[in-house]
PDB file of N, CA and C in Angstrom:
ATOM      1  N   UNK A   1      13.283  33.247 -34.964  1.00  0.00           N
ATOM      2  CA  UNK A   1      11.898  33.421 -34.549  1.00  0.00           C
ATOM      3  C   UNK A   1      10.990  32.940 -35.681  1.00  0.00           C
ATOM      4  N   UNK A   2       9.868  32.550 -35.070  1.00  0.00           N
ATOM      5  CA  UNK A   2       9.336  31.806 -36.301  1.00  0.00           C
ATOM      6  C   UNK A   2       8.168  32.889 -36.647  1.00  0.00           C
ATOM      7  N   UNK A   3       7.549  32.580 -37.963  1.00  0.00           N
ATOM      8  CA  UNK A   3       6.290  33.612 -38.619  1.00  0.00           C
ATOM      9  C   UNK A   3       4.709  33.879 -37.654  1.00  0.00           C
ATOM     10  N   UNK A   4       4.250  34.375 -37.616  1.00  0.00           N
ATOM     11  CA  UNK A   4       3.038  34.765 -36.862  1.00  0.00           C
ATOM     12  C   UNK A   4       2.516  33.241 -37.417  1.00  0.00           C
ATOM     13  N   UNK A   5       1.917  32.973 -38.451  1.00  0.00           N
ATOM     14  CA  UNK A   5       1.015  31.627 -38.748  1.00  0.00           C
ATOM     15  C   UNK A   5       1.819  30.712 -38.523  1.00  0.00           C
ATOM     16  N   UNK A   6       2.613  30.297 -37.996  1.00  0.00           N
ATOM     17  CA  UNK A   6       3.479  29.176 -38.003  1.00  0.00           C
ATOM     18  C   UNK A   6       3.395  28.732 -36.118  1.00  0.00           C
ATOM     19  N   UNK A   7       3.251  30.635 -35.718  1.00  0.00           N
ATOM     20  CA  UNK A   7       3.516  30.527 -34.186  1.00  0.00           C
ATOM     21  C   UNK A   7       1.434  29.937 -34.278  1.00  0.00           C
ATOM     22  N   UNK A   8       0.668  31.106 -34.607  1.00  0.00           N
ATOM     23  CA  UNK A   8       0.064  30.730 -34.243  1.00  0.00           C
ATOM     24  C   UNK A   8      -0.969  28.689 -34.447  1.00  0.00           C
ATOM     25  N   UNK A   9      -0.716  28.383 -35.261  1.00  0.00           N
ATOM     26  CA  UNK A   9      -0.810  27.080 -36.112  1.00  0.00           C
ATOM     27  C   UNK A   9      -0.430  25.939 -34.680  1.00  0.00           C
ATOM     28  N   UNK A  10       0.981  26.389 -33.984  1.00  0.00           N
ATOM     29  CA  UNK A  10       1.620  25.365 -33.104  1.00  0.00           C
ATOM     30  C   UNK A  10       0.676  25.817 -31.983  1.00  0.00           C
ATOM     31  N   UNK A  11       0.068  26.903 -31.724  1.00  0.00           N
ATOM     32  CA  UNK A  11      -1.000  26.977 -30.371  1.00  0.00           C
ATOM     33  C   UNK A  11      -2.112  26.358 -30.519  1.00  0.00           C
ATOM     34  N   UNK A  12      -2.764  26.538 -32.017  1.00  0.00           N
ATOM     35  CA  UNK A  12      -3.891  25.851 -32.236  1.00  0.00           C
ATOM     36  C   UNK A  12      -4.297  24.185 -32.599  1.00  0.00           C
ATOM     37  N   UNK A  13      -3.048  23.921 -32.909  1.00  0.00           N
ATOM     38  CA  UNK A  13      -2.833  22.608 -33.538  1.00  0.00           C
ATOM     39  C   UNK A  13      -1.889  21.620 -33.229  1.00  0.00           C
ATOM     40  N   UNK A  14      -0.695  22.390 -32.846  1.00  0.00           N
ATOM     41  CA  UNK A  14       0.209  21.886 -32.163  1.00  0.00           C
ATOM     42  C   UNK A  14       1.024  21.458 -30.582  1.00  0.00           C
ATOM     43  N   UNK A  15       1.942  20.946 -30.307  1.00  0.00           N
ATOM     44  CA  UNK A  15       2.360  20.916 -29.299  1.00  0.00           C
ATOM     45  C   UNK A  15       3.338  22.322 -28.687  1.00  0.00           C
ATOM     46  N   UNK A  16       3.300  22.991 -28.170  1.00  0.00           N
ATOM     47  CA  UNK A  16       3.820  24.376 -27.754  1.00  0.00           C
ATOM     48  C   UNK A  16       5.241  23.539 -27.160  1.00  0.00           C
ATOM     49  N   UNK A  17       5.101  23.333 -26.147  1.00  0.00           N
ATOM     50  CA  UNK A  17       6.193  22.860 -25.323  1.00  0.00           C
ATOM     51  C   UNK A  17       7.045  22.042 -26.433  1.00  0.00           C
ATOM     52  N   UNK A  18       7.148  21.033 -26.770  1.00  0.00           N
ATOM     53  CA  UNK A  18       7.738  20.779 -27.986  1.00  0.00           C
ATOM     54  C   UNK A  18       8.441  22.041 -28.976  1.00  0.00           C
ATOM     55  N   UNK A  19       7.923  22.763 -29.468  1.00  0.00           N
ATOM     56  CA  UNK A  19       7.969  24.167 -30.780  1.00  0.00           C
ATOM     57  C   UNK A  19       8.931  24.681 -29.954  1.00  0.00           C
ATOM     58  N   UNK A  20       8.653  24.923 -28.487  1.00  0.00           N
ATOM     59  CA  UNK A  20       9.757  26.077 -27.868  1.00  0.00           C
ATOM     60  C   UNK A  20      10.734  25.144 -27.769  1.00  0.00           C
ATOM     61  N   UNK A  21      10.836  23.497 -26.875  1.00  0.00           N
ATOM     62  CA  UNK A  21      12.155  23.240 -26.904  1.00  0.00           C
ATOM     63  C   UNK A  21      12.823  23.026 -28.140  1.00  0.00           C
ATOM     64  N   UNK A  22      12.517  22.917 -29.292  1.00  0.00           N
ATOM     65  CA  UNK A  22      13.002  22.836 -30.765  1.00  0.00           C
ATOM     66  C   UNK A  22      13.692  23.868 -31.043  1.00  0.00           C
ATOM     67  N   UNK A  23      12.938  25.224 -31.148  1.00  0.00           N
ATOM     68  CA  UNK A  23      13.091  26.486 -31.414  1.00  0.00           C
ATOM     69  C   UNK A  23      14.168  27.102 -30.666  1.00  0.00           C
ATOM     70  N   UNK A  24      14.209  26.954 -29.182  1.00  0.00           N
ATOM     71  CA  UNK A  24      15.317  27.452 -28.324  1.00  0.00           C
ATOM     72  C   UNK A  24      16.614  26.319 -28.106  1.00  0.00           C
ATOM     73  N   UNK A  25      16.111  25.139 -28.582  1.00  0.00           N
ATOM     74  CA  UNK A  25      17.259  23.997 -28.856  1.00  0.00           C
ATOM     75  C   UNK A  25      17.493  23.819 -27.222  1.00  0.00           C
ATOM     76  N   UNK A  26      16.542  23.646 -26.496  1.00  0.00           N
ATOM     77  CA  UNK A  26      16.961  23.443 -24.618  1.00  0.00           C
ATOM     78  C   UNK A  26      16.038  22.067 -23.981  1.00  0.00           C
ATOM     79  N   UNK A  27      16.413  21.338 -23.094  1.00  0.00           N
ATOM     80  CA  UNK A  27      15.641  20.234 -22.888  1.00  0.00           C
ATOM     81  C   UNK A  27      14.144  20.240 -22.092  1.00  0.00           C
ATOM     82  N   UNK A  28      14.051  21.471 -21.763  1.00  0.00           N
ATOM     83  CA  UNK A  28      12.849  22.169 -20.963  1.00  0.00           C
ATOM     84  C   UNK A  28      12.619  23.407 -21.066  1.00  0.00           C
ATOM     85  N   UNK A  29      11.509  23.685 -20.924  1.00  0.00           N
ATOM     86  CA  UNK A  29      11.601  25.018 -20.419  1.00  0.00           C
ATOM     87  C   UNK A  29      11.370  25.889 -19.309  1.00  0.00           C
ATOM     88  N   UNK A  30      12.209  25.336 -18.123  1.00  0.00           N
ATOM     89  CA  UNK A  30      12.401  25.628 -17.004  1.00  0.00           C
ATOM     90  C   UNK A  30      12.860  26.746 -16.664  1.00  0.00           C
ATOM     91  N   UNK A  31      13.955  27.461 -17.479  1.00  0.00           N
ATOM     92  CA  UNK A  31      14.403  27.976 -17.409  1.00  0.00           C
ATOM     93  C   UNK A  31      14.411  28.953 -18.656  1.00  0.00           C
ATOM     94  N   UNK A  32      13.242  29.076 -19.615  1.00  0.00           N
ATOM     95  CA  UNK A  32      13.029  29.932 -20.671  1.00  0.00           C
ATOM     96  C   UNK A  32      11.660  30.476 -20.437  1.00  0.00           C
ATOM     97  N   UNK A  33      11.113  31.559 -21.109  1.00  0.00           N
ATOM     98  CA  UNK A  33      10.132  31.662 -21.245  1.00  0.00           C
ATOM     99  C   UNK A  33       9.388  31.494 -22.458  1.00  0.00           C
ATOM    100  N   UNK A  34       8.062  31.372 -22.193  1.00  0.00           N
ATOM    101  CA  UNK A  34       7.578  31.261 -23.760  1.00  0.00           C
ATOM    102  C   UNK A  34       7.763  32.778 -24.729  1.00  0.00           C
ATOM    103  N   UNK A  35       7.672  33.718 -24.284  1.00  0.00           N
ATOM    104  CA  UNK A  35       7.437  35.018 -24.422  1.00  0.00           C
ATOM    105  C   UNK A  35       9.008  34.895 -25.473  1.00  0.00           C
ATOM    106  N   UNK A  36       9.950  34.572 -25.446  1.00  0.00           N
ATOM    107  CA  UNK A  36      11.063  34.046 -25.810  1.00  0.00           C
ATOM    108  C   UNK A  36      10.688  33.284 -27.280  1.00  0.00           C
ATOM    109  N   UNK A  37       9.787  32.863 -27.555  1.00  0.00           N
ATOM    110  CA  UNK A  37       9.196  32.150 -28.712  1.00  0.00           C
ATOM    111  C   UNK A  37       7.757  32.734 -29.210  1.00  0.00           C
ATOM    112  N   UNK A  38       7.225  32.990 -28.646  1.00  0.00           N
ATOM    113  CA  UNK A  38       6.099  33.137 -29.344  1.00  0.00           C
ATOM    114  C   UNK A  38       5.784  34.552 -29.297  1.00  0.00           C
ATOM    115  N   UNK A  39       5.442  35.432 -30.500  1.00  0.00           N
ATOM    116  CA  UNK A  39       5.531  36.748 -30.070  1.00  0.00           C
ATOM    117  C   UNK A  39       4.320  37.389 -30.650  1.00  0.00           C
ATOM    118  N   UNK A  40       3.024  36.885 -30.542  1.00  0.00           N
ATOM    119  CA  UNK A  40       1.825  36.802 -30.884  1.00  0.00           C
ATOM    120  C   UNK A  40       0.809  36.811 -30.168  1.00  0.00           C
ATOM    121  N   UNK A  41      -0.477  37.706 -30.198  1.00  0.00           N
ATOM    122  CA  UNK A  41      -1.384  37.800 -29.425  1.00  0.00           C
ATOM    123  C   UNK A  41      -2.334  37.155 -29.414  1.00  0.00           C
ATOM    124  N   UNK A  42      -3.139  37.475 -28.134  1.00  0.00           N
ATOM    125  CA  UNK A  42      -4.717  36.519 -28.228  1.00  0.00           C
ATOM    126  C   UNK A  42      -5.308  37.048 -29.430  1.00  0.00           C
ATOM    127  N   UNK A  43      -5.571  38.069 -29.737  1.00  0.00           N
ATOM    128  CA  UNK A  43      -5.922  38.699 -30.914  1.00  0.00           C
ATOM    129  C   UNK A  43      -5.162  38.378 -32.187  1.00  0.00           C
ATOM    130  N   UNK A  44      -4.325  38.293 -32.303  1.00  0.00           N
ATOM    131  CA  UNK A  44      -3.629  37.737 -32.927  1.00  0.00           C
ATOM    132  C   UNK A  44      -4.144  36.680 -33.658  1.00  0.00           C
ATOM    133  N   UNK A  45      -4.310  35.311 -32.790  1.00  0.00           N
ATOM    134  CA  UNK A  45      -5.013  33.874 -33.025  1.00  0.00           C
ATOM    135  C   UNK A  45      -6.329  34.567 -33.343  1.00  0.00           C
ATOM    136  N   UNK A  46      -7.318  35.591 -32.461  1.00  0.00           N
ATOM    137  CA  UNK A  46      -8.704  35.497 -32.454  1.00  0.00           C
ATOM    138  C   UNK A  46      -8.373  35.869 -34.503  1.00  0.00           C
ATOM    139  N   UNK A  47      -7.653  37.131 -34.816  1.00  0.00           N
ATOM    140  CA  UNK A  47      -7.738  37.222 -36.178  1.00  0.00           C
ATOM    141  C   UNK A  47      -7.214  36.031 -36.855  1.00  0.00           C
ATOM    142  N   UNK A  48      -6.701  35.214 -37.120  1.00  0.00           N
ATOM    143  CA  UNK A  48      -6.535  34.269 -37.582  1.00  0.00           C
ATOM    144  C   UNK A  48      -7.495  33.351 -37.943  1.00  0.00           C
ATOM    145  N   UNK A  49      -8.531  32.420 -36.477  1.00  0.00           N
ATOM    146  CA  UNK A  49      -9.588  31.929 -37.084  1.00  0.00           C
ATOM    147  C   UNK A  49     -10.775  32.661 -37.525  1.00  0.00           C
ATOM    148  N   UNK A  50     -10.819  34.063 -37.458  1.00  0.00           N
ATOM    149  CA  UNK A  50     -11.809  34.289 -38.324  1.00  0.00           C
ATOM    150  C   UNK A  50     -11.386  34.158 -39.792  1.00  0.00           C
ATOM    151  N   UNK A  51     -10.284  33.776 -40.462  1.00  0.00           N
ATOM    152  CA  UNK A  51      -9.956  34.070 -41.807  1.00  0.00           C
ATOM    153  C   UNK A  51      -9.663  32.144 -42.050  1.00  0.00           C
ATOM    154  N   UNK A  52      -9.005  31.648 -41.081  1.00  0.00           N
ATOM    155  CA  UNK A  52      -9.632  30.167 -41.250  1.00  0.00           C
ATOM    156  C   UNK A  52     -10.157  28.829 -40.436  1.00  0.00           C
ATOM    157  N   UNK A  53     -10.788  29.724 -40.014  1.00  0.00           N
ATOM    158  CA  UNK A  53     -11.749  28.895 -38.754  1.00  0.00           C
ATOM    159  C   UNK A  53     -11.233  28.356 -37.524  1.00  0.00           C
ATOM    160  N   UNK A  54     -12.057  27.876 -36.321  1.00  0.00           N
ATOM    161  CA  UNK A  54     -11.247  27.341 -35.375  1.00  0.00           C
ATOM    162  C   UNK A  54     -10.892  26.101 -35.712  1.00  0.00           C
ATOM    163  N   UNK A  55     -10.390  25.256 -34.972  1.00  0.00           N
ATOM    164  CA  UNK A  55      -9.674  23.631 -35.415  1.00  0.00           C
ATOM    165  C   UNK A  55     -10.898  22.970 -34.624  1.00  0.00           C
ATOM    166  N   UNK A  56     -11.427  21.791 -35.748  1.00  0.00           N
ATOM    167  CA  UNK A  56     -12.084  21.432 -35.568  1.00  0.00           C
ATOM    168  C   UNK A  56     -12.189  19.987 -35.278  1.00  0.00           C
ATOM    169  N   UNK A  57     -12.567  18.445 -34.700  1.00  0.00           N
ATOM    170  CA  UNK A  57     -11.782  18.027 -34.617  1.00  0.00           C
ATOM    171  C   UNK A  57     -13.462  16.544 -34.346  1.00  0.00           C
ATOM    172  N   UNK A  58     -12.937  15.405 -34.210  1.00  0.00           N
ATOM    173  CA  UNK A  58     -14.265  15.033 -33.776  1.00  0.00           C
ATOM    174  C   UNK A  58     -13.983  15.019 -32.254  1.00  0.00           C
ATOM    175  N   UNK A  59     -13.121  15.031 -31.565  1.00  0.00           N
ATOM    176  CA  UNK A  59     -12.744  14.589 -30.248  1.00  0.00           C
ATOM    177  C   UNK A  59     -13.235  16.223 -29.632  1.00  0.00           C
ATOM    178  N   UNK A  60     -13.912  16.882 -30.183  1.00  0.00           N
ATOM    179  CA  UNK A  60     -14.282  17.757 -29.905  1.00  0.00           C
ATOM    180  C   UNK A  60     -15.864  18.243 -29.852  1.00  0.00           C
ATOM    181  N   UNK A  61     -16.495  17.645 -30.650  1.00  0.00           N
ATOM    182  CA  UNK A  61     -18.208  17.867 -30.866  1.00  0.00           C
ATOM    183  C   UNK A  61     -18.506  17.235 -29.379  1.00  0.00           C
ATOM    184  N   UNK A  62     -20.017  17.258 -29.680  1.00  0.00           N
ATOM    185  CA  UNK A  62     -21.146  17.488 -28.662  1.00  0.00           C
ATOM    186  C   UNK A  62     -20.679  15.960 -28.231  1.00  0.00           C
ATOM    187  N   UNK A  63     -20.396  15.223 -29.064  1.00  0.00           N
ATOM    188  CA  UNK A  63     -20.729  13.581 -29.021  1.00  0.00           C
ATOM    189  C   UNK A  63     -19.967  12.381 -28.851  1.00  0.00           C
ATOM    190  N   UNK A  64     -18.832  13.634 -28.526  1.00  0.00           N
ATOM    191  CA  UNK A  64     -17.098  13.026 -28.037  1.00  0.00           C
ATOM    192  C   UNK A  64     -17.441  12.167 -26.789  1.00  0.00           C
ATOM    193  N   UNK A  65     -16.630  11.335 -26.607  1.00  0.00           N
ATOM    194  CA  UNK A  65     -16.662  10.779 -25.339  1.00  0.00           C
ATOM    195  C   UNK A  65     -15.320  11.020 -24.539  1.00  0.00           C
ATOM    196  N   UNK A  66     -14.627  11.898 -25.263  1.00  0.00           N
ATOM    197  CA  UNK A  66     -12.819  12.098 -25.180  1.00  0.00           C
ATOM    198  C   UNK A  66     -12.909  12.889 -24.080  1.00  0.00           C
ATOM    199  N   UNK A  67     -12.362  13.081 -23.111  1.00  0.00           N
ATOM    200  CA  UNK A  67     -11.788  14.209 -22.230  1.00  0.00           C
ATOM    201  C   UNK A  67     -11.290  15.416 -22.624  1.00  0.00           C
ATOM    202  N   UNK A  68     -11.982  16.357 -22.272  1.00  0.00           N
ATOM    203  CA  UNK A  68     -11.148  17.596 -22.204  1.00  0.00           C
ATOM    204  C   UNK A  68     -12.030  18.350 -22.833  1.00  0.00           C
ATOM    205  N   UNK A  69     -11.491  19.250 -23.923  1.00  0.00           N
ATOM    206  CA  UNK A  69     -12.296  20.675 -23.934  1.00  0.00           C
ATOM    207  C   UNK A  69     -13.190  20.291 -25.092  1.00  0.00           C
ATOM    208  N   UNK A  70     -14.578  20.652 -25.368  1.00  0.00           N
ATOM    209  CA  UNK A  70     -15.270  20.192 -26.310  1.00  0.00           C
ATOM    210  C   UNK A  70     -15.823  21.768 -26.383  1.00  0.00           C
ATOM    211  N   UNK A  71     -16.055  22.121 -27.818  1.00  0.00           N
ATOM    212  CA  UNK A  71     -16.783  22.862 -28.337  1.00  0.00           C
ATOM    213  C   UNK A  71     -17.437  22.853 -29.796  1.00  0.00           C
ATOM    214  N   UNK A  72     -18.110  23.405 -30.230  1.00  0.00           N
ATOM    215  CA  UNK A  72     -18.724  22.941 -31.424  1.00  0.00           C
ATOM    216  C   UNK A  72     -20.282  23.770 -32.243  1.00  0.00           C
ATOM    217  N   UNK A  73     -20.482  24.308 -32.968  1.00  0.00           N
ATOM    218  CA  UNK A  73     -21.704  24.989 -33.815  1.00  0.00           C
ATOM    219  C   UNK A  73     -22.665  24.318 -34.321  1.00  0.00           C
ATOM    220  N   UNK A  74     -23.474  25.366 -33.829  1.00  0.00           N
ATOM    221  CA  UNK A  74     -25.215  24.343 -34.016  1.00  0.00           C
ATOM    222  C   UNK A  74     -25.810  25.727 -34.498  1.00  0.00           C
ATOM    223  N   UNK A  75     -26.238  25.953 -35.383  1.00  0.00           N
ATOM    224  CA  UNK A  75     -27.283  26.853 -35.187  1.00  0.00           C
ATOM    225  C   UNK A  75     -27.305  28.339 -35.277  1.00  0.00           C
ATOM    226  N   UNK A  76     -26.146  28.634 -35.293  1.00  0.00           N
ATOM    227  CA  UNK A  76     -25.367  30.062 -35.025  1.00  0.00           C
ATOM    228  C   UNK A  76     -25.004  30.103 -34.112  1.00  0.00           C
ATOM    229  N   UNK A  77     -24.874  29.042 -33.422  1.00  0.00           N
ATOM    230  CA  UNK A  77     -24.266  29.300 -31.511  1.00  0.00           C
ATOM    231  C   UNK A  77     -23.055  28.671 -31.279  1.00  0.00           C
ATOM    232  N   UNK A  78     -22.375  28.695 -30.415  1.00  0.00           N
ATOM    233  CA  UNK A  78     -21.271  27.757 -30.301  1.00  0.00           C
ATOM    234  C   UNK A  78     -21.702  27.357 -29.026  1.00  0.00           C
ATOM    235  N   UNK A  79     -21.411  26.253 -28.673  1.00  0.00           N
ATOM    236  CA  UNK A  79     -22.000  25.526 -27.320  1.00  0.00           C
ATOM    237  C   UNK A  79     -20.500  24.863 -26.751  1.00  0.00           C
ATOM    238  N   UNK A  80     -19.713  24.935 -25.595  1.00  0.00           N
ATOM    239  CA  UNK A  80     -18.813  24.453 -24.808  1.00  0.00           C
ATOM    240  C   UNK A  80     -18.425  23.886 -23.841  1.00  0.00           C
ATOM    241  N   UNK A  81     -17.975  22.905 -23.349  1.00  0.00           N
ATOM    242  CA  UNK A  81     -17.835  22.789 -21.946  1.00  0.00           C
ATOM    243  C   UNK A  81     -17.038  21.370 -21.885  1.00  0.00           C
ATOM    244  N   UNK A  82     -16.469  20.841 -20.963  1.00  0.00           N
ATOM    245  CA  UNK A  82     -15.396  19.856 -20.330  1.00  0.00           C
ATOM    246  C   UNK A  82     -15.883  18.858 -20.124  1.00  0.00           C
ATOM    247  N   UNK A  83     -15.333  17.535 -20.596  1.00  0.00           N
ATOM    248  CA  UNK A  83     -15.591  16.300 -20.155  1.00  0.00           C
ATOM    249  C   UNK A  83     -14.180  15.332 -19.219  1.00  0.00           C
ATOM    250  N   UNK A  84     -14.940  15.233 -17.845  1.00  0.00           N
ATOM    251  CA  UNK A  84     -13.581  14.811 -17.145  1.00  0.00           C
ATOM    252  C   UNK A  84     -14.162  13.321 -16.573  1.00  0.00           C
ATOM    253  N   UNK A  85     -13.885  12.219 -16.762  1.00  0.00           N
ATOM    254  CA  UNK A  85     -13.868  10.693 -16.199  1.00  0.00           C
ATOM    255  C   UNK A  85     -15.325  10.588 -16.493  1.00  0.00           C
ATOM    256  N   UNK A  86     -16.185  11.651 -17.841  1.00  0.00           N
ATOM    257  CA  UNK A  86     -17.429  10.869 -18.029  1.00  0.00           C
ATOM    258  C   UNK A  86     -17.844  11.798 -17.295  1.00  0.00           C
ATOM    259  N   UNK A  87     -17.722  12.711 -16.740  1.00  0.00           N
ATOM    260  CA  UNK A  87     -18.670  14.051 -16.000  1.00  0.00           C
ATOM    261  C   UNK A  87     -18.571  15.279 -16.866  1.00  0.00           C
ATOM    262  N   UNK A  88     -19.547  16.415 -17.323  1.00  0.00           N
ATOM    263  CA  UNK A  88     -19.635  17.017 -17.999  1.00  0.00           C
ATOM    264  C   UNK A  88     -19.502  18.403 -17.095  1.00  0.00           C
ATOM    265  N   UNK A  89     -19.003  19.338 -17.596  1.00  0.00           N
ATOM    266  CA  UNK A  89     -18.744  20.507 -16.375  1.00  0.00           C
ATOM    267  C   UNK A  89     -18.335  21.914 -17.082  1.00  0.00           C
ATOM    268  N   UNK A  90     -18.482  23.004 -17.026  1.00  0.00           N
ATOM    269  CA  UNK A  90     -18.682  24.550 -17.055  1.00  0.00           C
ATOM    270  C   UNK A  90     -19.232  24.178 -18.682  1.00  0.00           C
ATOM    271  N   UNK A  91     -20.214  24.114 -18.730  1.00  0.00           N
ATOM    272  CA  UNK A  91     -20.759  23.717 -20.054  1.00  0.00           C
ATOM    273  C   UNK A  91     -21.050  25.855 -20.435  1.00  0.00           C
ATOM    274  N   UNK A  92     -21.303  25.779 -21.683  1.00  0.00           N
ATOM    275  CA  UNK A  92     -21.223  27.488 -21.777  1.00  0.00           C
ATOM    276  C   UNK A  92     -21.915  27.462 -23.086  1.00  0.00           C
ATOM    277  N   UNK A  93     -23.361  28.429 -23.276  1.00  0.00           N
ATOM    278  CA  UNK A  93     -23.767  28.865 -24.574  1.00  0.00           C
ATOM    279  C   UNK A  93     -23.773  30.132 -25.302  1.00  0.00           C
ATOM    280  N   UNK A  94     -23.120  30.202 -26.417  1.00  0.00           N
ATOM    281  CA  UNK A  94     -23.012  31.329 -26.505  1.00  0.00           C
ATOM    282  C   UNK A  94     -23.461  31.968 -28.332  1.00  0.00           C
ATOM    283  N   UNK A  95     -24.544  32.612 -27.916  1.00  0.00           N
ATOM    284  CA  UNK A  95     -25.227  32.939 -28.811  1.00  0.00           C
ATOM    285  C   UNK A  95     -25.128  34.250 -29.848  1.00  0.00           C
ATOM    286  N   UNK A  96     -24.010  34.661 -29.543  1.00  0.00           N
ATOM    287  CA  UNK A  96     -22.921  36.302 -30.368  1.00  0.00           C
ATOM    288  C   UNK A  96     -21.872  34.794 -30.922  1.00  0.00           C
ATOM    289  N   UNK A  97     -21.503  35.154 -31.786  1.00  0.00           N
ATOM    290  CA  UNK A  97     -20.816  34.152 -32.783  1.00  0.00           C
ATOM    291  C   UNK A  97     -18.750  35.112 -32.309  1.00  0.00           C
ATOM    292  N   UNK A  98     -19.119  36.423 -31.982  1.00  0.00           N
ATOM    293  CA  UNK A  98     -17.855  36.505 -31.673  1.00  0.00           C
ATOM    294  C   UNK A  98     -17.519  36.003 -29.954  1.00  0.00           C
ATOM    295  N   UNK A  99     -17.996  36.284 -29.278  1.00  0.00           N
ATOM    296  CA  UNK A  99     -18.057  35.704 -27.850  1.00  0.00           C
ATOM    297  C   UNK A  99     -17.523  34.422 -27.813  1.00  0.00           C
ATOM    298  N   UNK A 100     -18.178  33.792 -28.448  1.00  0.00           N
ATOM    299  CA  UNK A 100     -18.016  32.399 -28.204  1.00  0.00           C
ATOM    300  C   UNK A 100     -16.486  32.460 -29.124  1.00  0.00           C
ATOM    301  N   UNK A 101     -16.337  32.484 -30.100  1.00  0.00           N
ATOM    302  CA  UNK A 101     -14.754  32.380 -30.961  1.00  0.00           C
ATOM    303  C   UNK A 101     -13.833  32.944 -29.497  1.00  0.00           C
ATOM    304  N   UNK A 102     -14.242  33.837 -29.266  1.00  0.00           N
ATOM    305  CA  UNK A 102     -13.431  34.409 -28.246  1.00  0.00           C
ATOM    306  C   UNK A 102     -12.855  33.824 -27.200  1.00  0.00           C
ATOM    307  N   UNK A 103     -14.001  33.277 -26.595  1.00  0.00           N
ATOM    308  CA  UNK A 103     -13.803  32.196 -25.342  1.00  0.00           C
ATOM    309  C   UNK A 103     -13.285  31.092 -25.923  1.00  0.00           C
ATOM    310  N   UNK A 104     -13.481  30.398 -27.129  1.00  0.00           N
ATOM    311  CA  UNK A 104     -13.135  29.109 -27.702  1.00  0.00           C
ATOM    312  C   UNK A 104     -11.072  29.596 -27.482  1.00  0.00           C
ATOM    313  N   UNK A 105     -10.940  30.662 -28.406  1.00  0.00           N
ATOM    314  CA  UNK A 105      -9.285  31.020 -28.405  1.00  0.00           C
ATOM    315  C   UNK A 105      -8.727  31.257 -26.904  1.00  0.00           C
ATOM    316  N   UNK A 106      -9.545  31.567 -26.032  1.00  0.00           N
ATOM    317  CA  UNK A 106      -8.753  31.863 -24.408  1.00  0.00           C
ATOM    318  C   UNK A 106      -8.474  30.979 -24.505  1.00  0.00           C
ATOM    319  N   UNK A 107      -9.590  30.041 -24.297  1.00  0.00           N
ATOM    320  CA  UNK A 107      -9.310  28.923 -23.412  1.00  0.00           C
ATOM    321  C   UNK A 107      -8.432  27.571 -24.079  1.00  0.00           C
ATOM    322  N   UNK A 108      -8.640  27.622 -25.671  1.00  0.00           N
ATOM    323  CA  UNK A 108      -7.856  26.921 -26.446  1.00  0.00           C
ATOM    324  C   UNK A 108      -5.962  27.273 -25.957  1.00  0.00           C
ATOM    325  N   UNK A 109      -5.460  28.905 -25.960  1.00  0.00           N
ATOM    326  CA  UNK A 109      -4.474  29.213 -25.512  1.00  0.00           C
ATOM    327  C   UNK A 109      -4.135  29.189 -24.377  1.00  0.00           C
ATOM    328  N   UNK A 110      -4.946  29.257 -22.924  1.00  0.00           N
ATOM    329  CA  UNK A 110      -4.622  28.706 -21.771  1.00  0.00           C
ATOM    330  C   UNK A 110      -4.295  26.899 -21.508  1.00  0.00           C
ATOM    331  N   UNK A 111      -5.073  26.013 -22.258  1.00  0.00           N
ATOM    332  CA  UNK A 111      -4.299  25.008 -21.965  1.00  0.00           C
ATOM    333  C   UNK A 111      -3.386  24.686 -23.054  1.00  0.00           C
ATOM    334  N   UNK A 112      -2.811  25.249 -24.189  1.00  0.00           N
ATOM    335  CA  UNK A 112      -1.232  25.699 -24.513  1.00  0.00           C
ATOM    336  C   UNK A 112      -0.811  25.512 -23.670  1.00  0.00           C
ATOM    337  N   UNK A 113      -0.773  26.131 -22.394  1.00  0.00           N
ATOM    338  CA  UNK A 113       0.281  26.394 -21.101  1.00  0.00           C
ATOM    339  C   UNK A 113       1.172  27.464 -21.429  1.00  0.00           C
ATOM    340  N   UNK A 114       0.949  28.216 -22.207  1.00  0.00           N
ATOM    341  CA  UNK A 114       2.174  29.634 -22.844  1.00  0.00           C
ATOM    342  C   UNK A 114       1.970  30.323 -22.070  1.00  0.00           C
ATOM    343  N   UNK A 115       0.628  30.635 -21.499  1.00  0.00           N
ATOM    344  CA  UNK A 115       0.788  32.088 -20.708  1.00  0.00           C
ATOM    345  C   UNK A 115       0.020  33.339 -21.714  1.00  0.00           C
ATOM    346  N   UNK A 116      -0.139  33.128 -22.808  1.00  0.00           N
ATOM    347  CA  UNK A 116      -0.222  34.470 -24.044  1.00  0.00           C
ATOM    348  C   UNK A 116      -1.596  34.623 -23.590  1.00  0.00           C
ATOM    349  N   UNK A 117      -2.475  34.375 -22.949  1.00  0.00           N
ATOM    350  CA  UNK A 117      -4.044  35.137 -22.991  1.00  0.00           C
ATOM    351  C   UNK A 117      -4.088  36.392 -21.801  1.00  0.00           C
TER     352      UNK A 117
END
């Protein structure tokens, strides 16, 4: 089993699906669960980037043109939301600095695909 920062590091930064088939040495995980590898909470991660921030990235700011999840700090706020084929969508402001970390880690760990939120 691997260390809490190591698990959490591969949710935030890494490829999950990869870490588990490595970790469980199997060609899928069809037939494993993640729960089987990763033994760490949403809380867990949420304590984590408060001690070293969320992952930050440029494919991620306001000004990305990249697909997918964009979030990013302006001001004391964190501001969020999806870019799909050039359409912008559940855009979200959030003006409590924990709220927003909060929602940034769900939703960062739901498309993981682990299941842990």
């Amino acid at each position: 089993m691997a260390d809490k920062e190591t698990q959490i590091k591969i949710l935030l930064y890494g490829n999950a699906l990869d870490f588990a088939c490595e970790t469980l040495g199997v060609k899928n995980m069809r037939y494993h669960k993640y729960s089987e590898i990763f033994t760490v909470s949403e809380e867990d991660v949420y304590e984590y980037t408060l001690i070293h921030g969320i992952p930050q990235s440029e494919s991620t700011g306001r000004y990305s043109l990249d697909e997918g999840f964009h979030y990013f700090e302006e001001e004391g706020n964190w501001y969020t939301f999806f870019r799909e084929r050039g359409y912008i969508y559940n855009e979200k402001n959030f003006g409590n600095d924990e709220l927003g970390r909060k929602y940034i880690v769900q939703t960062l760990l739901q498309l993981a695909g682990t299941g842990l939120y």
